[in-house]
C-alpha atoms as a PDB file:
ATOM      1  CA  UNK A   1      -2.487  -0.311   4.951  1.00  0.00           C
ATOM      2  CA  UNK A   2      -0.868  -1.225   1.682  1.00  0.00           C
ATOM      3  CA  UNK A   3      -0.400  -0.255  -1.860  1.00  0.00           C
ATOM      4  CA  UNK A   4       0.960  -1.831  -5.094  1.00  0.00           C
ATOM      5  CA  UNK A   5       2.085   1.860  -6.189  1.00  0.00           C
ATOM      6  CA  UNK A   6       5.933   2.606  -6.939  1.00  0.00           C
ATOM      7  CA  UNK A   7       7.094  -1.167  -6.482  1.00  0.00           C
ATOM      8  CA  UNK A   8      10.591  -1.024  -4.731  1.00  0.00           C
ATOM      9  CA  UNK A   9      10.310   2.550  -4.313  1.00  0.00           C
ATOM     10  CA  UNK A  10      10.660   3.359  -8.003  1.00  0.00           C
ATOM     11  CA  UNK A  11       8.724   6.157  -8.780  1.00  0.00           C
ATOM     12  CA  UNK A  12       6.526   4.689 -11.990  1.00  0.00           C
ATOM     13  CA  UNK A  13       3.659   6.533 -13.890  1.00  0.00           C
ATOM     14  CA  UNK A  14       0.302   7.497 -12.474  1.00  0.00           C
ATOM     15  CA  UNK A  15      -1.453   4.572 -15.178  1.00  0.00           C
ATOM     16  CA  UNK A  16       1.002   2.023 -14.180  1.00  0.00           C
ATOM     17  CA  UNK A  17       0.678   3.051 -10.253  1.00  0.00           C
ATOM     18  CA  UNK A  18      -3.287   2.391 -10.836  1.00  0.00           C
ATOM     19  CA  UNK A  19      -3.231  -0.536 -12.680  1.00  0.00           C
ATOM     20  CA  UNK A  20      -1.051  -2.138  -9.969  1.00  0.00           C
ATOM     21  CA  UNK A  21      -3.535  -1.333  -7.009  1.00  0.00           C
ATOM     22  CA  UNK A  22      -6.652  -2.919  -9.311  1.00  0.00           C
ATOM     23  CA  UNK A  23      -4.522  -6.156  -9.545  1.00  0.00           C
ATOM     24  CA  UNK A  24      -3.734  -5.808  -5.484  1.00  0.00           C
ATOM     25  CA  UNK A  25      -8.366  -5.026  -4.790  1.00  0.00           C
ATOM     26  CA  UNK A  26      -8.155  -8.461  -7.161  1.00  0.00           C
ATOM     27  CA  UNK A  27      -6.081 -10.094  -4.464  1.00  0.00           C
ATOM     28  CA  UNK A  28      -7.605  -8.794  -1.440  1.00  0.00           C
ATOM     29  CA  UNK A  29     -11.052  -9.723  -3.396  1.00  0.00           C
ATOM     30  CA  UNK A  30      -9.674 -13.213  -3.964  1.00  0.00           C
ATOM     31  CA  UNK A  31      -8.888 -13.563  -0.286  1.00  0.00           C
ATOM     32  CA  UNK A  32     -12.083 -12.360   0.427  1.00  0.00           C
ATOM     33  CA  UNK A  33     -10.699  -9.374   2.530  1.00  0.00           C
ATOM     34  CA  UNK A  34     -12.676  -6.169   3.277  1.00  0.00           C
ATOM     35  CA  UNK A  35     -10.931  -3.153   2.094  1.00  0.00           C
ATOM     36  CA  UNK A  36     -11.068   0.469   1.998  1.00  0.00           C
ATOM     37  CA  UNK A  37      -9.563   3.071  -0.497  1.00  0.00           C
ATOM     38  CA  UNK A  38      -7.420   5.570   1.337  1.00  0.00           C
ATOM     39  CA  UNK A  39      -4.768   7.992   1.403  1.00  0.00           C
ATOM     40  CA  UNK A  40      -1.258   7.355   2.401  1.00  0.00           C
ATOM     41  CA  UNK A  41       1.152  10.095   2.953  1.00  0.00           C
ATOM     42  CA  UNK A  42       4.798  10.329   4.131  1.00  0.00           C
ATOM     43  CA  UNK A  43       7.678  13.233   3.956  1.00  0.00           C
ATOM     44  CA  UNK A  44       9.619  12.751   1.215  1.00  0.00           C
ATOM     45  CA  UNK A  45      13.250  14.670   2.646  1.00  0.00           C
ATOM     46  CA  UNK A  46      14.756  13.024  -0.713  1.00  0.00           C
ATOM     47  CA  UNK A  47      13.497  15.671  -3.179  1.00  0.00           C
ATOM     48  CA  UNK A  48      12.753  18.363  -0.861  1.00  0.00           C
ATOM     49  CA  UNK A  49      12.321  19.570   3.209  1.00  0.00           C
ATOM     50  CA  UNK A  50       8.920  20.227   2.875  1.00  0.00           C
ATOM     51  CA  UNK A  51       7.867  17.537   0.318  1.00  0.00           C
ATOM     52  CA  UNK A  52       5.196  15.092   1.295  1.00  0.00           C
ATOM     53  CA  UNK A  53       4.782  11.780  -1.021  1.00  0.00           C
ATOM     54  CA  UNK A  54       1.077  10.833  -1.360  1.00  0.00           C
ATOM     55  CA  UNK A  55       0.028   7.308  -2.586  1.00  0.00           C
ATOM     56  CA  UNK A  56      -3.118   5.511  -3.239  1.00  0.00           C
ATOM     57  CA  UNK A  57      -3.537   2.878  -0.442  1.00  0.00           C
ATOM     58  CA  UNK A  58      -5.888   0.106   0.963  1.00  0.00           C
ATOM     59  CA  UNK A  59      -6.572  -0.478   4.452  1.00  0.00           C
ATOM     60  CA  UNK A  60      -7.383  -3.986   5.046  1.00  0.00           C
ATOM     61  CA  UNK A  61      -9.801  -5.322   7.858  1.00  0.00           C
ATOM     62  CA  UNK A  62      -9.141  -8.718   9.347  1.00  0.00           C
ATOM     63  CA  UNK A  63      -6.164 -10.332   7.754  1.00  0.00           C
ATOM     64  CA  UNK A  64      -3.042 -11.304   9.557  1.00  0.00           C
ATOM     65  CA  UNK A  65      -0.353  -9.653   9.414  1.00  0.00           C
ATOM     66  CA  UNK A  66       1.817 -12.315   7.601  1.00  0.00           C
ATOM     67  CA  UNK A  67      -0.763 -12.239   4.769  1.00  0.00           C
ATOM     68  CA  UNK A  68      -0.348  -8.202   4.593  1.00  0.00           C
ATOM     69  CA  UNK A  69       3.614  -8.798   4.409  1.00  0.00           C
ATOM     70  CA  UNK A  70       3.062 -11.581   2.115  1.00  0.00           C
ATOM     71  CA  UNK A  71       0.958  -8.972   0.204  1.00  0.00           C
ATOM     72  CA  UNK A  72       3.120  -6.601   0.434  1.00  0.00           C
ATOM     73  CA  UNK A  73       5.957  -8.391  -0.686  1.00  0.00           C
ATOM     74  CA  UNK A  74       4.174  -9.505  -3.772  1.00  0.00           C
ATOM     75  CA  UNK A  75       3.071  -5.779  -4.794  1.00  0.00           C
ATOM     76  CA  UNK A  76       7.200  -4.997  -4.430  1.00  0.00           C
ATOM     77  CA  UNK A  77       6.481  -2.992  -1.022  1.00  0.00           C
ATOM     78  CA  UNK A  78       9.143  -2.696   1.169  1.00  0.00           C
ATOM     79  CA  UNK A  79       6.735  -1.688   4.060  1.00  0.00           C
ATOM     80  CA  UNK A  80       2.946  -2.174   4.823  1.00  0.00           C
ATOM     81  CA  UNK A  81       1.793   0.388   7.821  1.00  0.00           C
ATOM     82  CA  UNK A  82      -0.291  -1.772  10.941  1.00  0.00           C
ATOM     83  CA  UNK A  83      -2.515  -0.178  13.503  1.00  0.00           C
ATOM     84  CA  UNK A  84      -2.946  -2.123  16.501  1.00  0.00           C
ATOM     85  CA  UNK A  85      -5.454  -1.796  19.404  1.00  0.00           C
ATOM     86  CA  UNK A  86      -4.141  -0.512  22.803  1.00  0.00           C
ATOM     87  CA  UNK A  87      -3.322  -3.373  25.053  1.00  0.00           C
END
């Protein structure tokens, strides 16, 4: 998964949070990737216990992982999230 919102963990407006993930479906589109809107979520301890941090994400289908970093890196992420089949 990956998303262009809140580049280096700034927390930017909603329109400028949106406007970054079109320009990273442009990429993926570019690269010819298959991708999927979804949700991401993670606690968020630095504003409260019981806050959770939701962002608009894509989860990408057949890519390597060094283009998702290199994706990642571009969209000012400092993390992508992988899933992995069971070996």
């Amino acid at each position: 998964m990956i998303t262009a919102w809140n580049p280096a963990s700034v927390q930017v407006e909603l329109s400028i949070n949106e406007s970054k993930n079109r320009e990273l479906v442009a990429a993926l589109d570019n690269l010819h990737l298959v991708h999927h809107e979804t949700l991401g979520e993670c606690a968020d301890a630095m504003h409260s216990a019981d806050a959770i941090e939701r962002e608009e994400s894509l989860a990408v289908e057949g890519t390597t992982r060094a283009i998702a970093v290199a994706l990642g890196q571009q969209f000012g992420q400092y993390a992508i999230f992988e899933i992995t089949p069971e070996e």
